[in-house]
C-alpha atoms as a PDB file:
ATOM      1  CA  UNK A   1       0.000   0.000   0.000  1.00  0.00           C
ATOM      2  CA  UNK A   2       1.280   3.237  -0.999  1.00  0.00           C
ATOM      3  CA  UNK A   3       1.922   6.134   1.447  1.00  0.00           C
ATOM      4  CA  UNK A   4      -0.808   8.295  -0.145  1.00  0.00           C
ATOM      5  CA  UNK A   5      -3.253   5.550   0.253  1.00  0.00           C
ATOM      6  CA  UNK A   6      -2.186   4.514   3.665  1.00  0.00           C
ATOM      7  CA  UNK A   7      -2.930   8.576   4.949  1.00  0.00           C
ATOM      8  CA  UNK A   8      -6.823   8.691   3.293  1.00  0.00           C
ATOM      9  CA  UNK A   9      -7.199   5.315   4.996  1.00  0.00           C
ATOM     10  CA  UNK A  10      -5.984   6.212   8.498  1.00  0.00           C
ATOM     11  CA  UNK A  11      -7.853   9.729   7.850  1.00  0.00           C
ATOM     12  CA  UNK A  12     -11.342   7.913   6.798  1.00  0.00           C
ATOM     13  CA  UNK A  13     -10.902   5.942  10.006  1.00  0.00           C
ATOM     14  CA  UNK A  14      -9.790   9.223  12.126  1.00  0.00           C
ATOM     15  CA  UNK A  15     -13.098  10.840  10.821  1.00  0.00           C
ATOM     16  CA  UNK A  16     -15.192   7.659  11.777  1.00  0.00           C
ATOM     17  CA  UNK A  17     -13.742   7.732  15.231  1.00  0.00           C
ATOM     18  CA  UNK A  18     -14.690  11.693  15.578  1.00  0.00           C
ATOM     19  CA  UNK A  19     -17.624  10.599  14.434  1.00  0.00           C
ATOM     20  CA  UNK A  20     -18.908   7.782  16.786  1.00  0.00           C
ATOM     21  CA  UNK A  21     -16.993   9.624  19.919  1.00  0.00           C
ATOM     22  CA  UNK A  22     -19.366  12.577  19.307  1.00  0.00           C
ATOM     23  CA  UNK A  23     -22.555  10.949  18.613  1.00  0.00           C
ATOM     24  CA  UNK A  24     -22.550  11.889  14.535  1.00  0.00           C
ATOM     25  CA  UNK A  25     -24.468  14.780  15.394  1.00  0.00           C
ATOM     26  CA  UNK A  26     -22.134  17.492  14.909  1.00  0.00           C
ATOM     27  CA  UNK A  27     -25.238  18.843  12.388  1.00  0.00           C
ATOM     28  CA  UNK A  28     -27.448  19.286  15.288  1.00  0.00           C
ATOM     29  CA  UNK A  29     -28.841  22.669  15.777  1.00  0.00           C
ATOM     30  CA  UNK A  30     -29.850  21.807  19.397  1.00  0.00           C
ATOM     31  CA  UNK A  31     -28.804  18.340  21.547  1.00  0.00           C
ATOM     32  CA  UNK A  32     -30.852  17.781  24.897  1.00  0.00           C
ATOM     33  CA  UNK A  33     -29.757  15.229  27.435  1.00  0.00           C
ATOM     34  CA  UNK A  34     -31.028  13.177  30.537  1.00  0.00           C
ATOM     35  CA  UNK A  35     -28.414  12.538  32.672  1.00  0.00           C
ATOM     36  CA  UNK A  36     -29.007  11.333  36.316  1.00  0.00           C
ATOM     37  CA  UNK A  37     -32.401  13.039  35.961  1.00  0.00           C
ATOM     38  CA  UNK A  38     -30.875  16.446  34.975  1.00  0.00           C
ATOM     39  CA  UNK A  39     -31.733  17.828  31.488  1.00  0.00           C
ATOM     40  CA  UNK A  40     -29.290  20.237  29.686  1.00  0.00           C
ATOM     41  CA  UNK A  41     -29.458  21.139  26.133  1.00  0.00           C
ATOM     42  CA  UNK A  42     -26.502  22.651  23.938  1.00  0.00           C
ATOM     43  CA  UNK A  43     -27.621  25.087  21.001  1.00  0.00           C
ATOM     44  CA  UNK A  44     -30.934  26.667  20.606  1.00  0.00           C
ATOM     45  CA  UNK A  45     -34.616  25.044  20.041  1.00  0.00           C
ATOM     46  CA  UNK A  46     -36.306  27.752  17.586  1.00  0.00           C
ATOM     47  CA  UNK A  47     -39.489  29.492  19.126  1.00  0.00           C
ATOM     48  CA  UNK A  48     -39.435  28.161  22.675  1.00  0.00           C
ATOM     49  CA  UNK A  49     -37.382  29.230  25.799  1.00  0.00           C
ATOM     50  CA  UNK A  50     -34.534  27.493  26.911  1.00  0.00           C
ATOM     51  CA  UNK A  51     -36.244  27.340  30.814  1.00  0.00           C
ATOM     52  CA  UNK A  52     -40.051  26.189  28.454  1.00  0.00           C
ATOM     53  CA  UNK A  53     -37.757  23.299  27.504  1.00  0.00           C
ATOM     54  CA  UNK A  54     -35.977  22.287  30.205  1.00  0.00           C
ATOM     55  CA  UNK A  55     -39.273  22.079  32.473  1.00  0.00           C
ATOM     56  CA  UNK A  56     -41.204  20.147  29.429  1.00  0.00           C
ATOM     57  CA  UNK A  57     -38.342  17.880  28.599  1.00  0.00           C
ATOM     58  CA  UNK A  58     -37.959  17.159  32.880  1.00  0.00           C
ATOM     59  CA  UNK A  59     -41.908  16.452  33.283  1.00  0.00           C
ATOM     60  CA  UNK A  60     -41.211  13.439  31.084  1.00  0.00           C
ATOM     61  CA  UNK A  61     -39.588  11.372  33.228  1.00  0.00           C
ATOM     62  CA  UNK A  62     -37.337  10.343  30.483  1.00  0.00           C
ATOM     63  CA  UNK A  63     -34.924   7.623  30.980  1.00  0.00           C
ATOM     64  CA  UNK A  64     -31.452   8.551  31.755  1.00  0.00           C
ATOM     65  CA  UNK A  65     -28.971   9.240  29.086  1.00  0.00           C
ATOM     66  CA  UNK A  66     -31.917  10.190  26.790  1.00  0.00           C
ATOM     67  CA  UNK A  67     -30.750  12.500  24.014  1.00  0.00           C
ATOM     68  CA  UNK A  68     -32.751  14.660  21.679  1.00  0.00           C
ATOM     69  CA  UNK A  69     -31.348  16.044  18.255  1.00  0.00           C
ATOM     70  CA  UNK A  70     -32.827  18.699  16.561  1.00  0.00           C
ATOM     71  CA  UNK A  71     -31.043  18.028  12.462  1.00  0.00           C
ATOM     72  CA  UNK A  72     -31.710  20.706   9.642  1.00  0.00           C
ATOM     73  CA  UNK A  73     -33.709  18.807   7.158  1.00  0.00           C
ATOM     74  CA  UNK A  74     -33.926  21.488   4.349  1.00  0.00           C
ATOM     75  CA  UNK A  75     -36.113  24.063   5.905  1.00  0.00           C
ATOM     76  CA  UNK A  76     -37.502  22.324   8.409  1.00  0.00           C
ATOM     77  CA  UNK A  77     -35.611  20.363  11.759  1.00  0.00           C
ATOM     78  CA  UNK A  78     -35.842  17.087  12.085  1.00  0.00           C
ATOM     79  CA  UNK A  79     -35.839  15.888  15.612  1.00  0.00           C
ATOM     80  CA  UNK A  80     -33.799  12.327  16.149  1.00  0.00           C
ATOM     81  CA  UNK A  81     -34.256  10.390  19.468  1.00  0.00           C
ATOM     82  CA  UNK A  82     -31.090   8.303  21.276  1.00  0.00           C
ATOM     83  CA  UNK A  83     -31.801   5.882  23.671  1.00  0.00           C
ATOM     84  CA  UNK A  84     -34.935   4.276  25.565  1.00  0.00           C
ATOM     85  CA  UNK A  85     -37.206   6.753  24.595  1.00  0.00           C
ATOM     86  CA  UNK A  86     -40.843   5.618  24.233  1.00  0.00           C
ATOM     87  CA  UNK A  87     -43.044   5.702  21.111  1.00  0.00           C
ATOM     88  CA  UNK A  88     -45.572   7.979  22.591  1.00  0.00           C
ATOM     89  CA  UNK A  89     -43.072  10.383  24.323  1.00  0.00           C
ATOM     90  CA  UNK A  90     -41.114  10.989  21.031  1.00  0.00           C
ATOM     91  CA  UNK A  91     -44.572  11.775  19.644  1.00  0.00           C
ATOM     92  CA  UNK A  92     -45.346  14.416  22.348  1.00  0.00           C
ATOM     93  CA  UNK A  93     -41.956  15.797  21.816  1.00  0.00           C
ATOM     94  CA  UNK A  94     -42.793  16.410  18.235  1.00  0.00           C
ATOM     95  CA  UNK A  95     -45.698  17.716  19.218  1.00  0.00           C
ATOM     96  CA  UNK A  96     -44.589  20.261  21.573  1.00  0.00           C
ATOM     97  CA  UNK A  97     -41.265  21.257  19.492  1.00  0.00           C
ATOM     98  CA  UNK A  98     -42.947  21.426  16.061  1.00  0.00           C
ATOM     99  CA  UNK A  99     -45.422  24.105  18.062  1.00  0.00           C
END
């Protein structure tokens, strides 16, 4: 294997690592978590106040490390659930973020 061929292969597998060791959700616009019954969210949810979301998100009784990702989809965001996260419950999220 030649040197330049040896450096996109260890670079492909350098991004995959990034990758996986941040979730793949770099593209988020906003990421809420559940962790030991505390929610926090990194970035911004559009339309709704970051105290709105935090009580909504904690009256859920989500299990813990439950994450939320808000993903641009074209003009619109896309919300992606991680984790033990009932049908229903990522329904009312929806619900409430697309509000």
């Amino acid at each position: 294997m030649g040197p330049i061929v040896a450096a996109v292969v260890l670079g492909a597998i350098g991004w995959g690592l990034y990758k996986a060791a941040t979730g793949g959700l770099s593209d988020a616009v906003f990421v809420i978590k559940v962790r030991s019954g505390t929610v926090t969210i990194k970035g911004s949810v559009g339309g709704k106040a970051h105290n709105d979301v935090i009580e909504f998100v904690g009256s859920m009784a989500l299990p813990d490390g439950a994450k939320i990702s808000g993903v641009p989809d074209g003009d619109r965001v896309r919300l992606r659930f991680a984790g033990d996260i009932a049908d229903n419950l990522q329904q009312r999220m929806r619900n409430y973020f697309m509000n």
